[in-house]
C-alpha atoms as a PDB file:
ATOM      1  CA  UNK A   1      -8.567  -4.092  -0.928  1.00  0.00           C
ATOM      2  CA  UNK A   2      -5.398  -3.563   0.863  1.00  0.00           C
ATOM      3  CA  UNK A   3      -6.623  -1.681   3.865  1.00  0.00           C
ATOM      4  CA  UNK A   4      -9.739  -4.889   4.178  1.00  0.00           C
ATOM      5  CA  UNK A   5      -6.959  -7.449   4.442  1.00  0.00           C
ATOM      6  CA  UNK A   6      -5.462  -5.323   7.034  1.00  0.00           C
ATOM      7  CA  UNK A   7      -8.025  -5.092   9.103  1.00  0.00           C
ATOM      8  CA  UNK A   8      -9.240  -8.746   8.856  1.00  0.00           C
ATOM      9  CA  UNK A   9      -5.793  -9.332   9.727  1.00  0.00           C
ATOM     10  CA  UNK A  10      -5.746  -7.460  13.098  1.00  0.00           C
ATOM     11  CA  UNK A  11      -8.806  -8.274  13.738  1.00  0.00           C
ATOM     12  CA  UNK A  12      -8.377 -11.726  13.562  1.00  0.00           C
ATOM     13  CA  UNK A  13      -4.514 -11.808  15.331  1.00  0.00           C
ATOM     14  CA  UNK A  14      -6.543  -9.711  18.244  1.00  0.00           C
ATOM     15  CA  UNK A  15      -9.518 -12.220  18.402  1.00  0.00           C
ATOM     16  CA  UNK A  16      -6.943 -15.120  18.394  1.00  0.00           C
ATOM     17  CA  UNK A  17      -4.804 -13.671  21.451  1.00  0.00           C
ATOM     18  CA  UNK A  18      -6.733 -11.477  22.976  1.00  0.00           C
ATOM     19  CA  UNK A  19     -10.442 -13.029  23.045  1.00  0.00           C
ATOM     20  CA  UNK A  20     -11.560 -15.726  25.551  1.00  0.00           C
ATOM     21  CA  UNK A  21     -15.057 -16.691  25.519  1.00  0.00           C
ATOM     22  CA  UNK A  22     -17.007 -17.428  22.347  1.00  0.00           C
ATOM     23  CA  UNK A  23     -18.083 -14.744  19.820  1.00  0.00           C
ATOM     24  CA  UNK A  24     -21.435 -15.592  17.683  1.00  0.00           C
ATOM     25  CA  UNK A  25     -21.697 -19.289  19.318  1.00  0.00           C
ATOM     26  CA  UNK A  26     -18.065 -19.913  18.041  1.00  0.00           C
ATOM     27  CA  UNK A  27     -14.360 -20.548  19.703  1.00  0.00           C
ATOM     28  CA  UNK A  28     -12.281 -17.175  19.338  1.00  0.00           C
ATOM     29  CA  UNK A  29      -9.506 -19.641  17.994  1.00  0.00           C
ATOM     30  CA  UNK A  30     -12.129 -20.568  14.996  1.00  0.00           C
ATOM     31  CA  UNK A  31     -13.286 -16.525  14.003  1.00  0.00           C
ATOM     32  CA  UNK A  32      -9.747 -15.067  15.156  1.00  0.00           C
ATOM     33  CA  UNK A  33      -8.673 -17.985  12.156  1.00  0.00           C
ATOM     34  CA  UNK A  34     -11.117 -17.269   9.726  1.00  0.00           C
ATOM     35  CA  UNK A  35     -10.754 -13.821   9.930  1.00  0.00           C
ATOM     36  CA  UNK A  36      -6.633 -14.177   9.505  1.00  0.00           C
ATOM     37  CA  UNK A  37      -7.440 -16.435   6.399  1.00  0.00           C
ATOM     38  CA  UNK A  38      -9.497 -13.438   5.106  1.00  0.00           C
ATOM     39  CA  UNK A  39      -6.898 -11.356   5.569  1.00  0.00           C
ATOM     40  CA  UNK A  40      -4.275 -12.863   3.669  1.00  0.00           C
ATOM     41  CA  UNK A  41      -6.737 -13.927   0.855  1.00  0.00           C
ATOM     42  CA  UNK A  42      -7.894 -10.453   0.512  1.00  0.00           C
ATOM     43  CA  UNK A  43      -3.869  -9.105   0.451  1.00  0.00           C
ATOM     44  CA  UNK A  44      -3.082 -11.770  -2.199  1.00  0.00           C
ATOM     45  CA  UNK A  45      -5.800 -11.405  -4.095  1.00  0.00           C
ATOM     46  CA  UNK A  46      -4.978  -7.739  -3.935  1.00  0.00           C
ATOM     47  CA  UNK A  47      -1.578  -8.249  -5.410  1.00  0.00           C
ATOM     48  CA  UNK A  48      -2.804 -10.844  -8.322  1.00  0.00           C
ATOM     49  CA  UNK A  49      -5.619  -8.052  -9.258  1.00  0.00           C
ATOM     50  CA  UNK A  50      -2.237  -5.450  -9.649  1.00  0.00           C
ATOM     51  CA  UNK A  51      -0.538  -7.292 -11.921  1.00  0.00           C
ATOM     52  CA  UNK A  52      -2.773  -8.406 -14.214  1.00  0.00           C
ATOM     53  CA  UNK A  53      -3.943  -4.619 -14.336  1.00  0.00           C
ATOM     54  CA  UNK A  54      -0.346  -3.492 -14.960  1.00  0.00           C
ATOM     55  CA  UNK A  55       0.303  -6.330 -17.749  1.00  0.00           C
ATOM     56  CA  UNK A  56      -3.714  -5.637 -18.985  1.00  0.00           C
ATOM     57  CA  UNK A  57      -2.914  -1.576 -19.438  1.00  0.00           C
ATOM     58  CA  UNK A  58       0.714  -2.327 -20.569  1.00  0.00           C
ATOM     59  CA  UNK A  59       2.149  -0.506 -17.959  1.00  0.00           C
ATOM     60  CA  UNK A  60       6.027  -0.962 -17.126  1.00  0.00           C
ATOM     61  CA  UNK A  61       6.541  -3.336 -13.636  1.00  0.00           C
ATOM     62  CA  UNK A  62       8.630  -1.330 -11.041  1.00  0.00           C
ATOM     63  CA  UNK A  63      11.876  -2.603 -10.516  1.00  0.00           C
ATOM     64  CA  UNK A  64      14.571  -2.456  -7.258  1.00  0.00           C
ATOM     65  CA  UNK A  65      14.238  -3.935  -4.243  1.00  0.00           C
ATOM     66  CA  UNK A  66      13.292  -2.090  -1.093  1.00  0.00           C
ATOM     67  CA  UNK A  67      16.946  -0.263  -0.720  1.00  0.00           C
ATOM     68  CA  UNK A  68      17.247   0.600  -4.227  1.00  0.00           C
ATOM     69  CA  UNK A  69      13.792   1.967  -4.060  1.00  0.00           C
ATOM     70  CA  UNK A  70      14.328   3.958  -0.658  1.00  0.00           C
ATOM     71  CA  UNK A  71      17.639   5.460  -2.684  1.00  0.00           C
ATOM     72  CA  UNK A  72      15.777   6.598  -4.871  1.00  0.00           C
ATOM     73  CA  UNK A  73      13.153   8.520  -3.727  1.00  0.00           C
ATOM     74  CA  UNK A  74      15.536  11.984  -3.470  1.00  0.00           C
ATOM     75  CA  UNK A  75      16.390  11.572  -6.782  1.00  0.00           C
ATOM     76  CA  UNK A  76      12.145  11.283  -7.731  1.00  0.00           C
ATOM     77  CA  UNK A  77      11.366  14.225  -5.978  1.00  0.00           C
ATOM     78  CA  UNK A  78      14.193  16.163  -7.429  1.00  0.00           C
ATOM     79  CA  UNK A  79      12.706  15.246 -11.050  1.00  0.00           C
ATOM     80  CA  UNK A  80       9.556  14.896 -10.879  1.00  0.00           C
ATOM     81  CA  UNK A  81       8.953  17.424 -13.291  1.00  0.00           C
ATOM     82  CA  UNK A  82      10.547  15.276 -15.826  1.00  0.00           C
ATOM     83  CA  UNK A  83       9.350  12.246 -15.035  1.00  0.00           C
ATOM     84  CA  UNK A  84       6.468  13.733 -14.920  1.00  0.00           C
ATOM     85  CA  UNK A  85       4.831  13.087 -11.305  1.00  0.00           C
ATOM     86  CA  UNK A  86       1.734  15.013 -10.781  1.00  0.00           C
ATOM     87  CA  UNK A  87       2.139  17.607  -8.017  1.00  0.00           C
ATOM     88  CA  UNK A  88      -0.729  16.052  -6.179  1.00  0.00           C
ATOM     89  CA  UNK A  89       0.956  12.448  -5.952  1.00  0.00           C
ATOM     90  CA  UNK A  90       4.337  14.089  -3.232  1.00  0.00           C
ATOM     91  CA  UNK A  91       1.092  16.457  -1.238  1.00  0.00           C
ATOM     92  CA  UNK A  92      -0.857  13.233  -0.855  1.00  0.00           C
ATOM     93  CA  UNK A  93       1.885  11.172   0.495  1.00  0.00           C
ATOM     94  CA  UNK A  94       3.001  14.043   2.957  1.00  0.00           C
ATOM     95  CA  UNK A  95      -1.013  14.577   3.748  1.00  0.00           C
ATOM     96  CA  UNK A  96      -0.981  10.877   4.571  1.00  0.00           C
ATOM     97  CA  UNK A  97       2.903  10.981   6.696  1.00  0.00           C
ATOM     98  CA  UNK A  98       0.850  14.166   8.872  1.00  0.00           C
ATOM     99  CA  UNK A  99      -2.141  12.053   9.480  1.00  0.00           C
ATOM    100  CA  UNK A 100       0.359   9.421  10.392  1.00  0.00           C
ATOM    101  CA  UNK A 101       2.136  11.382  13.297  1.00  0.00           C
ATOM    102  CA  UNK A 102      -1.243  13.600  14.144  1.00  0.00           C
ATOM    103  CA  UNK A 103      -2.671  12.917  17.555  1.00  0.00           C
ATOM    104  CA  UNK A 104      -5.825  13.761  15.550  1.00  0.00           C
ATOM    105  CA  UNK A 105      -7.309  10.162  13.695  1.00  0.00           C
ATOM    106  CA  UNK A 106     -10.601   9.696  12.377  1.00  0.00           C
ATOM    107  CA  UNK A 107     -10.524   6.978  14.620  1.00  0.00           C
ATOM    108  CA  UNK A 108      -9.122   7.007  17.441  1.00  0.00           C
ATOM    109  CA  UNK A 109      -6.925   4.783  19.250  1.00  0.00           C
ATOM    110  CA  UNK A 110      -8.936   4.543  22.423  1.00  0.00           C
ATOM    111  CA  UNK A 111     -11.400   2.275  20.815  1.00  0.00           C
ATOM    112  CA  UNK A 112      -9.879  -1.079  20.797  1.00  0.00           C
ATOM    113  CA  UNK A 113      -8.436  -2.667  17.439  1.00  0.00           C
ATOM    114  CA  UNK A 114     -10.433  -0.416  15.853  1.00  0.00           C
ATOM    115  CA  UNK A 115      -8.512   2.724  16.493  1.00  0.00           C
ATOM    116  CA  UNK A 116      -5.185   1.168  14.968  1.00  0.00           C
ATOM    117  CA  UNK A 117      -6.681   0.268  11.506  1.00  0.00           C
ATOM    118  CA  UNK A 118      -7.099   3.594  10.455  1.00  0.00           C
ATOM    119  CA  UNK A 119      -3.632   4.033  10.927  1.00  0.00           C
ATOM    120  CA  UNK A 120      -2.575   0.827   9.615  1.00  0.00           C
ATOM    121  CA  UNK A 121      -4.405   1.891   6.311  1.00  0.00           C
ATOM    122  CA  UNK A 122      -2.540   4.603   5.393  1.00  0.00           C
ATOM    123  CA  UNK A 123       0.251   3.259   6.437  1.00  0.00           C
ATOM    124  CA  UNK A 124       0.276   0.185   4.107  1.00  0.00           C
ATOM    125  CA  UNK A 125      -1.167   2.601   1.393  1.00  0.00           C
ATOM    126  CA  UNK A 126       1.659   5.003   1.757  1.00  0.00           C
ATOM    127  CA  UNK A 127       4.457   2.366   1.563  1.00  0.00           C
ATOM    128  CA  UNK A 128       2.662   0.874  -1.238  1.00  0.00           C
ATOM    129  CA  UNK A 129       2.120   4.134  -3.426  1.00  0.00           C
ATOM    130  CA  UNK A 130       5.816   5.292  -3.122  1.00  0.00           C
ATOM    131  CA  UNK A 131       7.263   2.203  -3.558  1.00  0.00           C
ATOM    132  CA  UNK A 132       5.286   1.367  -6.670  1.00  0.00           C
ATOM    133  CA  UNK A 133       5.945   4.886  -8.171  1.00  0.00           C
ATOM    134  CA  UNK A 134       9.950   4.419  -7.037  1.00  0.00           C
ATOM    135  CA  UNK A 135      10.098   1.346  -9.033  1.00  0.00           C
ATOM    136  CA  UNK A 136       8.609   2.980 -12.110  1.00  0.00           C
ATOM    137  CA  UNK A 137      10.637   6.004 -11.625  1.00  0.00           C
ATOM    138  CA  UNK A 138      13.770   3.588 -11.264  1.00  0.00           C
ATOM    139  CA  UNK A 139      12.761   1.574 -14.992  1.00  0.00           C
ATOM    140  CA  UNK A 140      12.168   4.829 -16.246  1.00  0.00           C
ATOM    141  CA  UNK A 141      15.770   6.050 -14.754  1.00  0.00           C
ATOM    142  CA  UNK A 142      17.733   2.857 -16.056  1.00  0.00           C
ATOM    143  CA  UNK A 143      16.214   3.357 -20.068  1.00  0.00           C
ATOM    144  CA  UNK A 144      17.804   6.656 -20.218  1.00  0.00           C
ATOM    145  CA  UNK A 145      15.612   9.142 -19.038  1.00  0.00           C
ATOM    146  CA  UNK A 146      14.208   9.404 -22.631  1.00  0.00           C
ATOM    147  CA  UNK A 147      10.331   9.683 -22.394  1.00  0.00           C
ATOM    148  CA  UNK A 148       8.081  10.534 -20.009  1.00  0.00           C
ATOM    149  CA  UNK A 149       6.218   7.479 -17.941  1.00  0.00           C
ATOM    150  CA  UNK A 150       2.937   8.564 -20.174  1.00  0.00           C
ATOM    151  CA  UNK A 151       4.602   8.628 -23.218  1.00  0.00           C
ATOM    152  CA  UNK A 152       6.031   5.303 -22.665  1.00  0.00           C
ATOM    153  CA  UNK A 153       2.905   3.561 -21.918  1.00  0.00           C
ATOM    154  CA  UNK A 154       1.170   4.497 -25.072  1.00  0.00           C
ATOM    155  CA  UNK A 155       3.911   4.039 -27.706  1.00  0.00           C
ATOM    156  CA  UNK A 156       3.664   1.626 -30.281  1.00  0.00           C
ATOM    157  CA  UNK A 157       5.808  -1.692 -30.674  1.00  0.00           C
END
């Protein structure tokens, strides 16, 4: 949902500054707009859909703001065996930091607008995974350290 309101989102900035004559019968000022309101109603109906699945599955809200979070992150990766961070979750963050740098894209950036969203993508899904899984680790950090993040969603009140 993310990477969609991304890509409506450049899509429609590019369309509104870059476009001149009329796409589909339309003024580029009238798709480049519609297709920035898609954006941001796909990005905030993105967030809405997280938090009602992290209050739904009882799962703890991350907490610290961007700094604390960024501070963090040695300290996760030091303990991630216990707090319990699959092995798979630090490989697929560095897989997605190499794509990021690569000069090799799926897409690539000679097509216009296109070639960027790819990029854009993982980039918004990178920020947004270790951030998310910072802020946990940082709740989990401040109770004391005492149970693992599984163990602490399915205990009873």
């Amino acid at each position: 949902m993310i990477f969609l309101s991304v890509v409506f989102t450049l899509l429609g900035l590019s369309t509104l500054l870059l476009r001149d004559d009329d796409l589909l019968g339309l003024p580029p000022a009238v798709v480049g707009s519609g297709l920035v309101v898609l954006g941001v109603a796909a990005g905030v109906l993105w967030v809405v859909r997280r938090r009602r699945r992290w209050e739904r599955n009882g799962e703890p809200r991350p907490v610290g703001n961007v700094f604390d979070r960024a501070k963090a992150l040695p300290r996760l990766l030091r303990e991630r065996k216990a707090y319990g961070l699959p092995t798979t979750t630090p490989a697929t963050w560095a897989f997605a930091a190499l794509y990021l740098v690569s000069p090799i894209d799926l897409l690539p950036e000679l097509l216009p607008l296109i070639g960027v969203t790819d990029d854009a993508g993982v980039a918004v899904w990178l920020l947004t995974s270790v951030s998310t899984v910072t802020g946990q680790y940082l709740r989990w950090e401040r109770s004391g350290k005492a149970r693992k993040p599984s163990e602490q969603r399915h205990r009873e009140p």
